[in-house]
PDB file of N, CA and C in Angstrom:
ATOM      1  N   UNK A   1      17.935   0.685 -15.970  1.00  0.00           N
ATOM      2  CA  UNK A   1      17.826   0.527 -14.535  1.00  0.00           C
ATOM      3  C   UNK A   1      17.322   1.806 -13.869  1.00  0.00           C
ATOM      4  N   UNK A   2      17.539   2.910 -14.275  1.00  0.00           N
ATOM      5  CA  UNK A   2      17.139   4.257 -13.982  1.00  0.00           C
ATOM      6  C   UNK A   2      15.937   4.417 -14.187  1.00  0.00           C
ATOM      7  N   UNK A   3      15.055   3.682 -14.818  1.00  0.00           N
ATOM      8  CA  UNK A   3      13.781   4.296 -15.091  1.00  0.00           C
ATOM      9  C   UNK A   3      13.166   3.130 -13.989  1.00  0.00           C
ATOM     10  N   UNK A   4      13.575   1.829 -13.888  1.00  0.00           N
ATOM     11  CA  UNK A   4      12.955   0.762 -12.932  1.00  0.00           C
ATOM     12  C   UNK A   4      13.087   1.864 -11.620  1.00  0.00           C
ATOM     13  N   UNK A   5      14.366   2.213 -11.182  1.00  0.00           N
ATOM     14  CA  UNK A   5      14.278   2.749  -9.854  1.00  0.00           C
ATOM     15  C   UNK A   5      13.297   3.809  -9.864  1.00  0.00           C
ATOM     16  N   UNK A   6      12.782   4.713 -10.912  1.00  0.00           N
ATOM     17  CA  UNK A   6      11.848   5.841 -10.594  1.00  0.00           C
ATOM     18  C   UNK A   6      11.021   5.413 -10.553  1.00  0.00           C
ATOM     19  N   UNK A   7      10.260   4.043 -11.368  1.00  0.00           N
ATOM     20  CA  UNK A   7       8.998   3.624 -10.857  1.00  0.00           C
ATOM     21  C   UNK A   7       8.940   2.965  -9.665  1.00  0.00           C
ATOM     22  N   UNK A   8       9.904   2.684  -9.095  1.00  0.00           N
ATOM     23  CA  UNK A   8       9.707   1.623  -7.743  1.00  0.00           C
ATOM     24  C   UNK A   8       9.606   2.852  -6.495  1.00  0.00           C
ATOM     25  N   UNK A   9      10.261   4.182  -6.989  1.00  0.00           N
ATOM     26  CA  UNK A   9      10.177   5.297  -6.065  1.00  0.00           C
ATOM     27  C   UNK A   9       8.860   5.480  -5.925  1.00  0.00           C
ATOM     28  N   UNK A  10       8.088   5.868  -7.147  1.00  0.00           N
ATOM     29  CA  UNK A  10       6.814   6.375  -7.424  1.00  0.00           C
ATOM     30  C   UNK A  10       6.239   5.427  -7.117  1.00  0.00           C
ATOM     31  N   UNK A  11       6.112   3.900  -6.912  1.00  0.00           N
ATOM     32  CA  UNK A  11       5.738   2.829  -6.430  1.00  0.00           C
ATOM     33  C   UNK A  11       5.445   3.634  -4.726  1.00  0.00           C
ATOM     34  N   UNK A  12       6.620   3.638  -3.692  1.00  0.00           N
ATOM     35  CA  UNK A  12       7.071   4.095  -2.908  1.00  0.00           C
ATOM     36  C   UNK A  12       6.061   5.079  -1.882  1.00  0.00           C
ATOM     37  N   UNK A  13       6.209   6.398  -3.236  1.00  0.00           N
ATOM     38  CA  UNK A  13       5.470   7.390  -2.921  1.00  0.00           C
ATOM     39  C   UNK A  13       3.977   7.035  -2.647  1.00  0.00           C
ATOM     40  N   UNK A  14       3.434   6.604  -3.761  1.00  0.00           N
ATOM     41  CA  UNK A  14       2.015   6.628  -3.948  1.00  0.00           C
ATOM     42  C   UNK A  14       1.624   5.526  -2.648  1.00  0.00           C
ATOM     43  N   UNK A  15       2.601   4.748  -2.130  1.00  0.00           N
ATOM     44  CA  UNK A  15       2.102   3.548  -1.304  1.00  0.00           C
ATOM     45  C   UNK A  15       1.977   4.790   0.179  1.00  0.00           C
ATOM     46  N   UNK A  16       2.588   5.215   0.451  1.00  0.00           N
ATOM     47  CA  UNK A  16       3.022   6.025   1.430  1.00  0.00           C
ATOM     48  C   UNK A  16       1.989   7.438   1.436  1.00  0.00           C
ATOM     49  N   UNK A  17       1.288   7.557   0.357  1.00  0.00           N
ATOM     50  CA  UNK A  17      -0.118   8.412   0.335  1.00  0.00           C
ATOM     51  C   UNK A  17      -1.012   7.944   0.629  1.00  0.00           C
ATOM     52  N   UNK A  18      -1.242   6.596   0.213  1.00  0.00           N
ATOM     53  CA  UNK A  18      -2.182   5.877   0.617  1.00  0.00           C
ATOM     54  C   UNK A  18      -2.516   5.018   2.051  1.00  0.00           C
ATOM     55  N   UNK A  19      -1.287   5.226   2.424  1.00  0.00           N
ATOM     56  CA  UNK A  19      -0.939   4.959   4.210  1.00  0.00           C
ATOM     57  C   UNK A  19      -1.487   6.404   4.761  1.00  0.00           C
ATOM     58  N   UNK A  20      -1.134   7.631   4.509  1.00  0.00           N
ATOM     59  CA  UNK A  20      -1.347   8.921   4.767  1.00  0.00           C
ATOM     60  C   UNK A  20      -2.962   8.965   4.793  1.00  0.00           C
ATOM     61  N   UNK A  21      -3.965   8.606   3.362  1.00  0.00           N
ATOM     62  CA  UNK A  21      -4.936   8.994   3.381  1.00  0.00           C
ATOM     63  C   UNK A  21      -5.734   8.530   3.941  1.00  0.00           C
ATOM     64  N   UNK A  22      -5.373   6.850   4.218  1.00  0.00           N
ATOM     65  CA  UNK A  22      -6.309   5.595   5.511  1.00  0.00           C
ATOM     66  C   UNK A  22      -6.369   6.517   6.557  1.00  0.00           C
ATOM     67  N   UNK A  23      -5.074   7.187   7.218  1.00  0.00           N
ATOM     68  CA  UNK A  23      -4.896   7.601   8.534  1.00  0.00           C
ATOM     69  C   UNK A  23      -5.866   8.246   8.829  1.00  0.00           C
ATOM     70  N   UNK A  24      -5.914   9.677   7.866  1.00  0.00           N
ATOM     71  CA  UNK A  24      -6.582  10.681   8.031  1.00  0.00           C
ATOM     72  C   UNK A  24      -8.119   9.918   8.016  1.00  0.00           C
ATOM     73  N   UNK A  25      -8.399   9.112   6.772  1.00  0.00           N
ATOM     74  CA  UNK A  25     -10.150   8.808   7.195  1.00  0.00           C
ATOM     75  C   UNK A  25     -10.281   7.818   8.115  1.00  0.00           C
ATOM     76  N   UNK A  26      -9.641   7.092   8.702  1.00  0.00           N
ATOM     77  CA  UNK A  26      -9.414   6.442  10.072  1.00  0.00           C
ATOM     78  C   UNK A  26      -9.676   7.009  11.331  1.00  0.00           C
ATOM     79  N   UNK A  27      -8.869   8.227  11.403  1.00  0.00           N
ATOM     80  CA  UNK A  27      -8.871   9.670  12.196  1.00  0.00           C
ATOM     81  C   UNK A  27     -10.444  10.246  12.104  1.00  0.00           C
ATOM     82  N   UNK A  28     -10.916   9.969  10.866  1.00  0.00           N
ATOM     83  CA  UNK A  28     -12.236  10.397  11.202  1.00  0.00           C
ATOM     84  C   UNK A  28     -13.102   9.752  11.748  1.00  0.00           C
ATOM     85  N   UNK A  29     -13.561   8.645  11.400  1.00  0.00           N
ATOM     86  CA  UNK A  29     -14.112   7.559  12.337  1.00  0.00           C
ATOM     87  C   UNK A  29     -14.115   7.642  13.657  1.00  0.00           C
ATOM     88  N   UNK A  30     -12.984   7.425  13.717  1.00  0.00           N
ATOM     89  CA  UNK A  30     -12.542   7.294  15.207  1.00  0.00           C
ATOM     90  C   UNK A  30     -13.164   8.676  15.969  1.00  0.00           C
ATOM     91  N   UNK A  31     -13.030   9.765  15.409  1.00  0.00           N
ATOM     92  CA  UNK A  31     -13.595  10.953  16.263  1.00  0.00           C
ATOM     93  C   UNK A  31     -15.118  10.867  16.369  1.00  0.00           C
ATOM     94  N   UNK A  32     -15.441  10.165  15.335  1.00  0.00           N
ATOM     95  CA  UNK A  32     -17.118  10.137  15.070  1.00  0.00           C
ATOM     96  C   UNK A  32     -17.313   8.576  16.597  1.00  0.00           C
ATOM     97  N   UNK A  33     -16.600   7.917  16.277  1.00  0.00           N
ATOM     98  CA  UNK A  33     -17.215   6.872  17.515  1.00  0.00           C
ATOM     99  C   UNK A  33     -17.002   7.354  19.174  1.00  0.00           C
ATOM    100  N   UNK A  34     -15.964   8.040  19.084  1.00  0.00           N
ATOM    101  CA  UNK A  34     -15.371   8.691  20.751  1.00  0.00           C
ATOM    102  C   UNK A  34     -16.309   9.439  21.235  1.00  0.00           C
ATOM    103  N   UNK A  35     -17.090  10.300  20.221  1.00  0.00           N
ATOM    104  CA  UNK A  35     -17.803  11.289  20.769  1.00  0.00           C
ATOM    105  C   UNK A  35     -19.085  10.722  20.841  1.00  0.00           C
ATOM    106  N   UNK A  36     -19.773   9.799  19.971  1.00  0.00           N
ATOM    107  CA  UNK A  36     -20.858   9.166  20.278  1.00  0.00           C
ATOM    108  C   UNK A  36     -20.889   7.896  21.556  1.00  0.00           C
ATOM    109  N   UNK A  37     -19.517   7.479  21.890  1.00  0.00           N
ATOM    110  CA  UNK A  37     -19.630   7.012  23.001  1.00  0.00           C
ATOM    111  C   UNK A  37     -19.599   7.944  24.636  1.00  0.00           C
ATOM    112  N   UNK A  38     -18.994   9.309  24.270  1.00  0.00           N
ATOM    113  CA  UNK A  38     -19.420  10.130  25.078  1.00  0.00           C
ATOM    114  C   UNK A  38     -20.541  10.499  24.873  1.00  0.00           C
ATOM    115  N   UNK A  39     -21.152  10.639  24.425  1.00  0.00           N
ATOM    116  CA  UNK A  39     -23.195  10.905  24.220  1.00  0.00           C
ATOM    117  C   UNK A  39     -23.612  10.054  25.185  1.00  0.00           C
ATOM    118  N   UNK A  40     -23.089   8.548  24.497  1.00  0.00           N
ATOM    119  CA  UNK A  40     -24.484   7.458  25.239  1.00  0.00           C
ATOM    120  C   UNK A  40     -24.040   7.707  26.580  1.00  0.00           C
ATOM    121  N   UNK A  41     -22.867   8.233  27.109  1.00  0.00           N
ATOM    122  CA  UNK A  41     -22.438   7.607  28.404  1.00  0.00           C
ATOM    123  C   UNK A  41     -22.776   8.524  29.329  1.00  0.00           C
ATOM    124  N   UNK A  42     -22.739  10.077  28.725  1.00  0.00           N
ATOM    125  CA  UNK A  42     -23.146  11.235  29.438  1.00  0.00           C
ATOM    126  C   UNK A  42     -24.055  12.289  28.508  1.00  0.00           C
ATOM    127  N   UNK A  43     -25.825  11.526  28.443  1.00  0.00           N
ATOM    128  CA  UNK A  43     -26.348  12.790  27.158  1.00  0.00           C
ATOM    129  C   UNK A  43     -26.622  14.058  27.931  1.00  0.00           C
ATOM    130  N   UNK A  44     -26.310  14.809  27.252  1.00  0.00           N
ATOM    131  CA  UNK A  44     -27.016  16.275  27.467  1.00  0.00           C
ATOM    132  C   UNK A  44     -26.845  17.016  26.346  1.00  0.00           C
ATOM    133  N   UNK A  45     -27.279  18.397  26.405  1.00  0.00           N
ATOM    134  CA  UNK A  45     -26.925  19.412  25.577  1.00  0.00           C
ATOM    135  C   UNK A  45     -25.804  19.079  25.046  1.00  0.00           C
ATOM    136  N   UNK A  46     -24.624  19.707  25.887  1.00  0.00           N
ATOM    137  CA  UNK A  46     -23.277  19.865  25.278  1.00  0.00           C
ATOM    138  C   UNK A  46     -22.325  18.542  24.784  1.00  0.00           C
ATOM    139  N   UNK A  47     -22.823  17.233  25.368  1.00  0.00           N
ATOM    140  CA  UNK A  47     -22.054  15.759  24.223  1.00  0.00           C
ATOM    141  C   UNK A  47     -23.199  16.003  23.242  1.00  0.00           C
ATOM    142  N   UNK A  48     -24.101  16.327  22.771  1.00  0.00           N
ATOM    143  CA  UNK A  48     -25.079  15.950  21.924  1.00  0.00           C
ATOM    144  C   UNK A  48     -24.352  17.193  20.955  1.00  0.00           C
ATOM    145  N   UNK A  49     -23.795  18.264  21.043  1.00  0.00           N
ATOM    146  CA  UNK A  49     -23.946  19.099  20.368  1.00  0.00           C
ATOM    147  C   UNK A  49     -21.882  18.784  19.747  1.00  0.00           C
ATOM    148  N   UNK A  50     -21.380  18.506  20.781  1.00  0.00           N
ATOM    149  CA  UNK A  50     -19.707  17.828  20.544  1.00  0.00           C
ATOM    150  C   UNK A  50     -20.309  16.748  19.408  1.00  0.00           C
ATOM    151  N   UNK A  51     -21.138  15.654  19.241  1.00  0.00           N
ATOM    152  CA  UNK A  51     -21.108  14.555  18.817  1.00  0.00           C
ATOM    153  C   UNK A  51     -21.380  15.096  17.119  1.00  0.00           C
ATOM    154  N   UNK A  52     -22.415  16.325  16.969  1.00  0.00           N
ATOM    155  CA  UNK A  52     -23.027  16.764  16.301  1.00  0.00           C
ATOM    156  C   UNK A  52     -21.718  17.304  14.861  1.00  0.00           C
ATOM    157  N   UNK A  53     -20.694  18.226  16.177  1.00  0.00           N
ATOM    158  CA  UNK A  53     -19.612  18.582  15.539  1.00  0.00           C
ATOM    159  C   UNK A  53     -18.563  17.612  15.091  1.00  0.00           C
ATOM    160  N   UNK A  54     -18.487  16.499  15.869  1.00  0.00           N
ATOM    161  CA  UNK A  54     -17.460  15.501  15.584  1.00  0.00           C
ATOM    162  C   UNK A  54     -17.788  14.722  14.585  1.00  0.00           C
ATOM    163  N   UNK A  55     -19.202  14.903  14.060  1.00  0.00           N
ATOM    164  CA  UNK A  55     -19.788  14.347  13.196  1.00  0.00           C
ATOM    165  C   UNK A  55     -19.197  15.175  11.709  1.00  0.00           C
ATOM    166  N   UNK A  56     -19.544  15.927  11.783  1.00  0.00           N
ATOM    167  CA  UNK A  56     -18.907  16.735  10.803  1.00  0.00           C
ATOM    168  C   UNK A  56     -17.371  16.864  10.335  1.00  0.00           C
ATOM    169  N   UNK A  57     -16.558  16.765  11.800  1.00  0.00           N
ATOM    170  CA  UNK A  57     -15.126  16.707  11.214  1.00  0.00           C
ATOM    171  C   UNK A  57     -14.751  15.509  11.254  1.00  0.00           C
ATOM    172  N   UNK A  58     -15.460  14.441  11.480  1.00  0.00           N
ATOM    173  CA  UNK A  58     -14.836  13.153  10.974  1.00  0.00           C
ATOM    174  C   UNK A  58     -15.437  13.221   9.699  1.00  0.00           C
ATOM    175  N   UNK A  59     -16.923  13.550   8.911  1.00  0.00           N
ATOM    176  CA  UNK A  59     -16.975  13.456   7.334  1.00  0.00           C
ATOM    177  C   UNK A  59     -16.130  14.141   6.933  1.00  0.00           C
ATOM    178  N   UNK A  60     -15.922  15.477   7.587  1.00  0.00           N
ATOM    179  CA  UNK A  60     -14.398  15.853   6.343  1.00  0.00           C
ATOM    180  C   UNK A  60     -13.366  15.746   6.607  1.00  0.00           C
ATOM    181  N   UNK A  61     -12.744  14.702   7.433  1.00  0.00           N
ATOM    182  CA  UNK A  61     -11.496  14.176   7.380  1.00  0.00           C
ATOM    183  C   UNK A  61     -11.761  12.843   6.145  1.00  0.00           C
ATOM    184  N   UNK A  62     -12.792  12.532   6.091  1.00  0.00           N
ATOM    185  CA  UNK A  62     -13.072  11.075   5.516  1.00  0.00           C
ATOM    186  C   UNK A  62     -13.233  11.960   3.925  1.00  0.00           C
ATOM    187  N   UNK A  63     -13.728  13.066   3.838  1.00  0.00           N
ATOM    188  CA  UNK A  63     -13.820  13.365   2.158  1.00  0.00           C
ATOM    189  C   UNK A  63     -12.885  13.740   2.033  1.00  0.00           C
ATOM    190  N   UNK A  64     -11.332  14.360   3.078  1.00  0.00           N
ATOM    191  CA  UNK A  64     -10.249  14.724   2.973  1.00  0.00           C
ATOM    192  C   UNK A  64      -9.290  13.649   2.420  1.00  0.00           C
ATOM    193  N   UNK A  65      -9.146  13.035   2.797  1.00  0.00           N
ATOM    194  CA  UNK A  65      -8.988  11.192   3.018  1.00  0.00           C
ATOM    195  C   UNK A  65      -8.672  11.135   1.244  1.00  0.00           C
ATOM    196  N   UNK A  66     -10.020  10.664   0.908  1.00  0.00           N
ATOM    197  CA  UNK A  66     -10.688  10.644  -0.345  1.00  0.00           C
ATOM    198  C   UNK A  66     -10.030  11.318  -1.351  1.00  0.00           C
ATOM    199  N   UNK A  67      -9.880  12.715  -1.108  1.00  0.00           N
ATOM    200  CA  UNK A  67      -9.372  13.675  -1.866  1.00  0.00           C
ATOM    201  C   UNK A  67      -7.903  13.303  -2.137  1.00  0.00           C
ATOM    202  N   UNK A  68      -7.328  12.886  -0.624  1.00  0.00           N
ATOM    203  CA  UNK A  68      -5.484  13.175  -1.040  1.00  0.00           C
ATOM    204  C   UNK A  68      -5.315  12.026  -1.379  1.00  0.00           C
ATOM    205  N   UNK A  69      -5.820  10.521  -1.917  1.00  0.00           N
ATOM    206  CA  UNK A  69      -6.266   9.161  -2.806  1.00  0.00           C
ATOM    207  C   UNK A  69      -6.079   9.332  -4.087  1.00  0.00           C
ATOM    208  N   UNK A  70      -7.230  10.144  -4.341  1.00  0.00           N
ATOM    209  CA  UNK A  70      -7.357  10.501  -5.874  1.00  0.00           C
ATOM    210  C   UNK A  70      -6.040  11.487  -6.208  1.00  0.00           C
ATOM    211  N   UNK A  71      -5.758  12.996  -5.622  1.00  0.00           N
ATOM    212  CA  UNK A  71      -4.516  13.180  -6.216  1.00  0.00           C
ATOM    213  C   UNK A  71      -3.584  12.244  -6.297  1.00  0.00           C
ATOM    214  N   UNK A  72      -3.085  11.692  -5.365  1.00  0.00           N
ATOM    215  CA  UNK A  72      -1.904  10.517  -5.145  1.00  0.00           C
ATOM    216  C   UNK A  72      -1.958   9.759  -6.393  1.00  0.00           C
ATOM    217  N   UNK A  73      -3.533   9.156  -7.025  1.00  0.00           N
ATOM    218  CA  UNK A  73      -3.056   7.996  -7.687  1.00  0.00           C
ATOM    219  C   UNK A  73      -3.008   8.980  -8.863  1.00  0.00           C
ATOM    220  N   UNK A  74      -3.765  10.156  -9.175  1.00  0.00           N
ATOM    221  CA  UNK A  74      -3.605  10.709 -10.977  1.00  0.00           C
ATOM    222  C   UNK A  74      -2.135  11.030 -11.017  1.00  0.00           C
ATOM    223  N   UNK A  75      -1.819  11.875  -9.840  1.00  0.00           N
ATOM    224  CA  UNK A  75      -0.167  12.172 -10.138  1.00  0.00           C
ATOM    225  C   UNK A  75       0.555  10.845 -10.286  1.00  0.00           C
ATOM    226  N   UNK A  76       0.214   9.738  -9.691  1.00  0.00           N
ATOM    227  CA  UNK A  76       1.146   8.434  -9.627  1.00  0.00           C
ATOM    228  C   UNK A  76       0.964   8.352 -11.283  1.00  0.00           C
ATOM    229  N   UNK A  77      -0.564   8.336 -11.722  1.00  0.00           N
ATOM    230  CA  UNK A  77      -0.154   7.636 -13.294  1.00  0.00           C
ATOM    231  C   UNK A  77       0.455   8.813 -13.994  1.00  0.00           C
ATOM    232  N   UNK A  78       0.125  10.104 -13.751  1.00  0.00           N
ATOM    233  CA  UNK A  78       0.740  11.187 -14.709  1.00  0.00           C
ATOM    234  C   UNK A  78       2.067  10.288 -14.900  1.00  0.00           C
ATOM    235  N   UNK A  79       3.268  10.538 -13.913  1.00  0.00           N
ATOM    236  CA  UNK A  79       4.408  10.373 -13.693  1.00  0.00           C
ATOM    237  C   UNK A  79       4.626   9.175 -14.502  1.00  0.00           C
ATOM    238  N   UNK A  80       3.540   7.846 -14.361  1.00  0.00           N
ATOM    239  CA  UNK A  80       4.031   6.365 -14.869  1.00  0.00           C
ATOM    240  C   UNK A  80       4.333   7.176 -17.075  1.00  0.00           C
ATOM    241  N   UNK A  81       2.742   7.933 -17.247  1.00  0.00           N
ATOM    242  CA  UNK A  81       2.661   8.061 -18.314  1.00  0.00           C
ATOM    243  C   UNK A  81       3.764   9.099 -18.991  1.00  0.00           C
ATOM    244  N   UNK A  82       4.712   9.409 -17.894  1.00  0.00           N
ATOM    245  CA  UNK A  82       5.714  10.433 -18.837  1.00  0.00           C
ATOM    246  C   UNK A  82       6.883   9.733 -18.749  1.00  0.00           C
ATOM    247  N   UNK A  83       7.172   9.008 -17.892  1.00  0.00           N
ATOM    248  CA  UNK A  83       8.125   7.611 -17.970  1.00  0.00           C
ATOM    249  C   UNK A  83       8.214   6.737 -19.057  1.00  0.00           C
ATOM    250  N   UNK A  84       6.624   6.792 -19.646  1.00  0.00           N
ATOM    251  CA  UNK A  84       6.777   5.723 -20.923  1.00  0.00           C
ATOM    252  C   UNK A  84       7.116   5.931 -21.944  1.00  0.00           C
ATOM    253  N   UNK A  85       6.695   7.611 -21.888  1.00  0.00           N
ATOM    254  CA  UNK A  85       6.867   8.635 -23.289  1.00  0.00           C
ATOM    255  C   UNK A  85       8.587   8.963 -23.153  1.00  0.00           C
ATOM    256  N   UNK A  86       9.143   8.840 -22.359  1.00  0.00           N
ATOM    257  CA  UNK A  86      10.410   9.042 -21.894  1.00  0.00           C
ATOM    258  C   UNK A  86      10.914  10.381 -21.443  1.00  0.00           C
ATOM    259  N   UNK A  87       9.948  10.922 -21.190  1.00  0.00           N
ATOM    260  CA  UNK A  87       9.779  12.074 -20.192  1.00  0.00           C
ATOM    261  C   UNK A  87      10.455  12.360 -19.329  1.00  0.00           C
ATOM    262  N   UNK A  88      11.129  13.182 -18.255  1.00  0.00           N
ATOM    263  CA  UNK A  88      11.276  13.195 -16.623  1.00  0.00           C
ATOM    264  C   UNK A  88       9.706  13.521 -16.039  1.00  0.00           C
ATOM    265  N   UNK A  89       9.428  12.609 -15.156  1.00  0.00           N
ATOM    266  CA  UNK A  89       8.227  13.493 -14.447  1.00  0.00           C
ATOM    267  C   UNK A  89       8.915  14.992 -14.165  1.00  0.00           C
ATOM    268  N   UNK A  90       7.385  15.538 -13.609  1.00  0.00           N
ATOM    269  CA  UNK A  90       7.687  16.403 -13.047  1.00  0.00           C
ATOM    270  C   UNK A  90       7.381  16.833 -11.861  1.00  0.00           C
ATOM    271  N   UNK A  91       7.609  17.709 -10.520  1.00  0.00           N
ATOM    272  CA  UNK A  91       6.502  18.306  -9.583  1.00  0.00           C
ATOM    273  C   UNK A  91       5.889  18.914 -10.439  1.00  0.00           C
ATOM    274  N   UNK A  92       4.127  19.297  -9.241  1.00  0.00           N
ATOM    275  CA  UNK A  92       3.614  20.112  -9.825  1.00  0.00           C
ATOM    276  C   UNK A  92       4.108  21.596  -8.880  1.00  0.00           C
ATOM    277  N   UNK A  93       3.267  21.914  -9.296  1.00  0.00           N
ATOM    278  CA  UNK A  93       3.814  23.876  -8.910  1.00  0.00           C
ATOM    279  C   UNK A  93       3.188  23.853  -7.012  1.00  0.00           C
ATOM    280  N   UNK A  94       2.202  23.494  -6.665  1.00  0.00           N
ATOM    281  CA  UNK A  94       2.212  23.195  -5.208  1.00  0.00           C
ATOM    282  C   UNK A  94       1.693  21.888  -5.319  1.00  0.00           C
ATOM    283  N   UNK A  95       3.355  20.881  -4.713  1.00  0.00           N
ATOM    284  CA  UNK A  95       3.188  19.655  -4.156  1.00  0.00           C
ATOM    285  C   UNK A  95       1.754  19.133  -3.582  1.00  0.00           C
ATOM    286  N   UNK A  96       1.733  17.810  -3.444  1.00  0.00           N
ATOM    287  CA  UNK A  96       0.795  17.396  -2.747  1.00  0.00           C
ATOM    288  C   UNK A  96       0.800  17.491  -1.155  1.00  0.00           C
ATOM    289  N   UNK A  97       1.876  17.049  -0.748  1.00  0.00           N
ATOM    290  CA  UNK A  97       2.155  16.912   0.471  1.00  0.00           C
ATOM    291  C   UNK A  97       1.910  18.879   1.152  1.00  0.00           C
ATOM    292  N   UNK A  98       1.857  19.691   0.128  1.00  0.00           N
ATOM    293  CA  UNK A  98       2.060  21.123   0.731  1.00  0.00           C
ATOM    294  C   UNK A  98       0.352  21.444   0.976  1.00  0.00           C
ATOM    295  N   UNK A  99      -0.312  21.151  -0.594  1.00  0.00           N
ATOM    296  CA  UNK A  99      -1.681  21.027  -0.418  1.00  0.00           C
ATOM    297  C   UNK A  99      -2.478  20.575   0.498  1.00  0.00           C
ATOM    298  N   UNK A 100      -2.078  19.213   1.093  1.00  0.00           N
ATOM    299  CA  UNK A 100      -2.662  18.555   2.128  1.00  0.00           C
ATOM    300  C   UNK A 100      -2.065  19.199   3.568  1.00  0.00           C
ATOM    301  N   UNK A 101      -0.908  19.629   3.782  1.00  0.00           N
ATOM    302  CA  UNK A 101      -0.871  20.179   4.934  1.00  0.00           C
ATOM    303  C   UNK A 101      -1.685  21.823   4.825  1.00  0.00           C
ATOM    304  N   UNK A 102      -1.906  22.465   4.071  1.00  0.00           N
ATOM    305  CA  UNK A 102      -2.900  23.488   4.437  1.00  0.00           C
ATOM    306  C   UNK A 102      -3.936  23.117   4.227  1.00  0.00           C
ATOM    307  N   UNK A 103      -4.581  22.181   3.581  1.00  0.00           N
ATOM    308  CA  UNK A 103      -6.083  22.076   3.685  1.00  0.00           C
ATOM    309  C   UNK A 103      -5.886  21.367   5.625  1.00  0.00           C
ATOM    310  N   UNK A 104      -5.381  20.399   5.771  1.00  0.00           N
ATOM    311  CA  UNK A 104      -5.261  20.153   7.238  1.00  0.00           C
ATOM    312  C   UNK A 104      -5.168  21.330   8.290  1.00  0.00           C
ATOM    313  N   UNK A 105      -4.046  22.559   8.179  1.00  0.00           N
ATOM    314  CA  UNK A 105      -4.130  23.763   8.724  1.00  0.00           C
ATOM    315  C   UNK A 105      -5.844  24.188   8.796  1.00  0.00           C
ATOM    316  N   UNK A 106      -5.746  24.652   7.510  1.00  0.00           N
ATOM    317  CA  UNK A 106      -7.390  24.982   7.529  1.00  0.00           C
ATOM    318  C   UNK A 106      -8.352  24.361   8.324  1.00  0.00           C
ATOM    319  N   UNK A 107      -8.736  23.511   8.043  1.00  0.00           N
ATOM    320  CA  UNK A 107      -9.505  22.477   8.854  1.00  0.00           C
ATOM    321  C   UNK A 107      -9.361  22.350  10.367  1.00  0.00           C
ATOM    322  N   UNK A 108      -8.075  22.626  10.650  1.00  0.00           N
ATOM    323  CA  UNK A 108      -8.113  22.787  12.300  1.00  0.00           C
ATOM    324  C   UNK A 108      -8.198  23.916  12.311  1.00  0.00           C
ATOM    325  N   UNK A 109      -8.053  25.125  12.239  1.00  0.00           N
ATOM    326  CA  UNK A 109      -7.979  26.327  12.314  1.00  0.00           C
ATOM    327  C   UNK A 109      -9.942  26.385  12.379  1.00  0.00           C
ATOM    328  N   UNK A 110     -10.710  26.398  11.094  1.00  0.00           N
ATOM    329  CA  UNK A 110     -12.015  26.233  11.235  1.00  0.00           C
ATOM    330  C   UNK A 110     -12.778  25.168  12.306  1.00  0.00           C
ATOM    331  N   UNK A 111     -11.817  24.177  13.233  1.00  0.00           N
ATOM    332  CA  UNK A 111     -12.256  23.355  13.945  1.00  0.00           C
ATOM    333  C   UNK A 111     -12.099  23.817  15.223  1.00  0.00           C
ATOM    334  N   UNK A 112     -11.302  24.623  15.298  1.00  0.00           N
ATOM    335  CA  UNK A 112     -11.081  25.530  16.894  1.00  0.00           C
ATOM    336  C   UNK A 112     -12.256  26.804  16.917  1.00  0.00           C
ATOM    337  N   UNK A 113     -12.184  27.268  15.578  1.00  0.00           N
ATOM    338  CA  UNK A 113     -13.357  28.510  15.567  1.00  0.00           C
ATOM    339  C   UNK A 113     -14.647  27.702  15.689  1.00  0.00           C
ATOM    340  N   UNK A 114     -15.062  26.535  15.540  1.00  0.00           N
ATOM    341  CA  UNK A 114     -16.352  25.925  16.284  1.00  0.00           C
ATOM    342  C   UNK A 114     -16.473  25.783  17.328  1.00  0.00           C
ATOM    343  N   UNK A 115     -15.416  25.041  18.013  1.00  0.00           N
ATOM    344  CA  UNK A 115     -15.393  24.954  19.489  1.00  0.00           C
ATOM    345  C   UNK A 115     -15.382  26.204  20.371  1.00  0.00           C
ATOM    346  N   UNK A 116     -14.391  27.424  19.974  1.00  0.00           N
ATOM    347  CA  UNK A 116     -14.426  28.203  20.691  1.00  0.00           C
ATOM    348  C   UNK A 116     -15.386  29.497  20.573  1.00  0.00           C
ATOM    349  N   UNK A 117     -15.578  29.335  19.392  1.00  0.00           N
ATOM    350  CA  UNK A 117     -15.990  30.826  19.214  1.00  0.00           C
ATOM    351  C   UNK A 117     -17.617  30.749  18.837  1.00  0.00           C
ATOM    352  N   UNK A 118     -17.987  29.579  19.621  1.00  0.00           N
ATOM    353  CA  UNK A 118     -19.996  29.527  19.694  1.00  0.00           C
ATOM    354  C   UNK A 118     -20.170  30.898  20.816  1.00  0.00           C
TER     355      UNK A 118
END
């Protein structure tokens, strides 16, 4: 019964990354359509050049997306495949959830130095 409950956890987890990683490339989209509907509605220089940038941080929220998918599911099977061997999983040495909040830090941090510091 102990090993059913760790896979239904890891079930759990990995479902709950994959809710996480929609968001984030969802989040990108969405910035990519807001700002192109501010273009059509008001063009000039500065929506043309916002749309330009929003363009960019919605692709890398969307390859971000992508990225925290693929860790989610290799760690999901690592974990299934040391369960079978009768293993304990393990963490790795920096979590996922730690990884993805500094690449996110980062990313806003480099997203304020566009806006502000043209």
């Amino acid at each position: 019964m102990a090993t059913l409950r760790t896979k239904l956890a890891l079930d759990r987890t990995t479902l709950a990354w994959i809710r996480t990683a929609l968001t984030i490339a969802s989040f990108g989209f969405g910035m990519v359509a807001f700002f192109r509907s501010r273009e059509i509605e008001s063009p000039g220089s500065d929506s043309a050049w916002l749309h330009h940038r929003a363009v960019r941080a919605g692709a890398t929220l969307l390859v971000l997306g992508i990225v925290a998918m693929m860790l989610a599911s290799i760690s999901h099977w690592l974990s299934l495949r040391k369960l079978k061997r009768g293993e304990a999983p393990e963490l790795w040495m920096w979590p996922l959830s730690v990884l993805l909040a500094i690449l996110c830090a980062g990313l806003g941090l480099a997203g304020l130095w566009a806006l502000f510091g043209r």
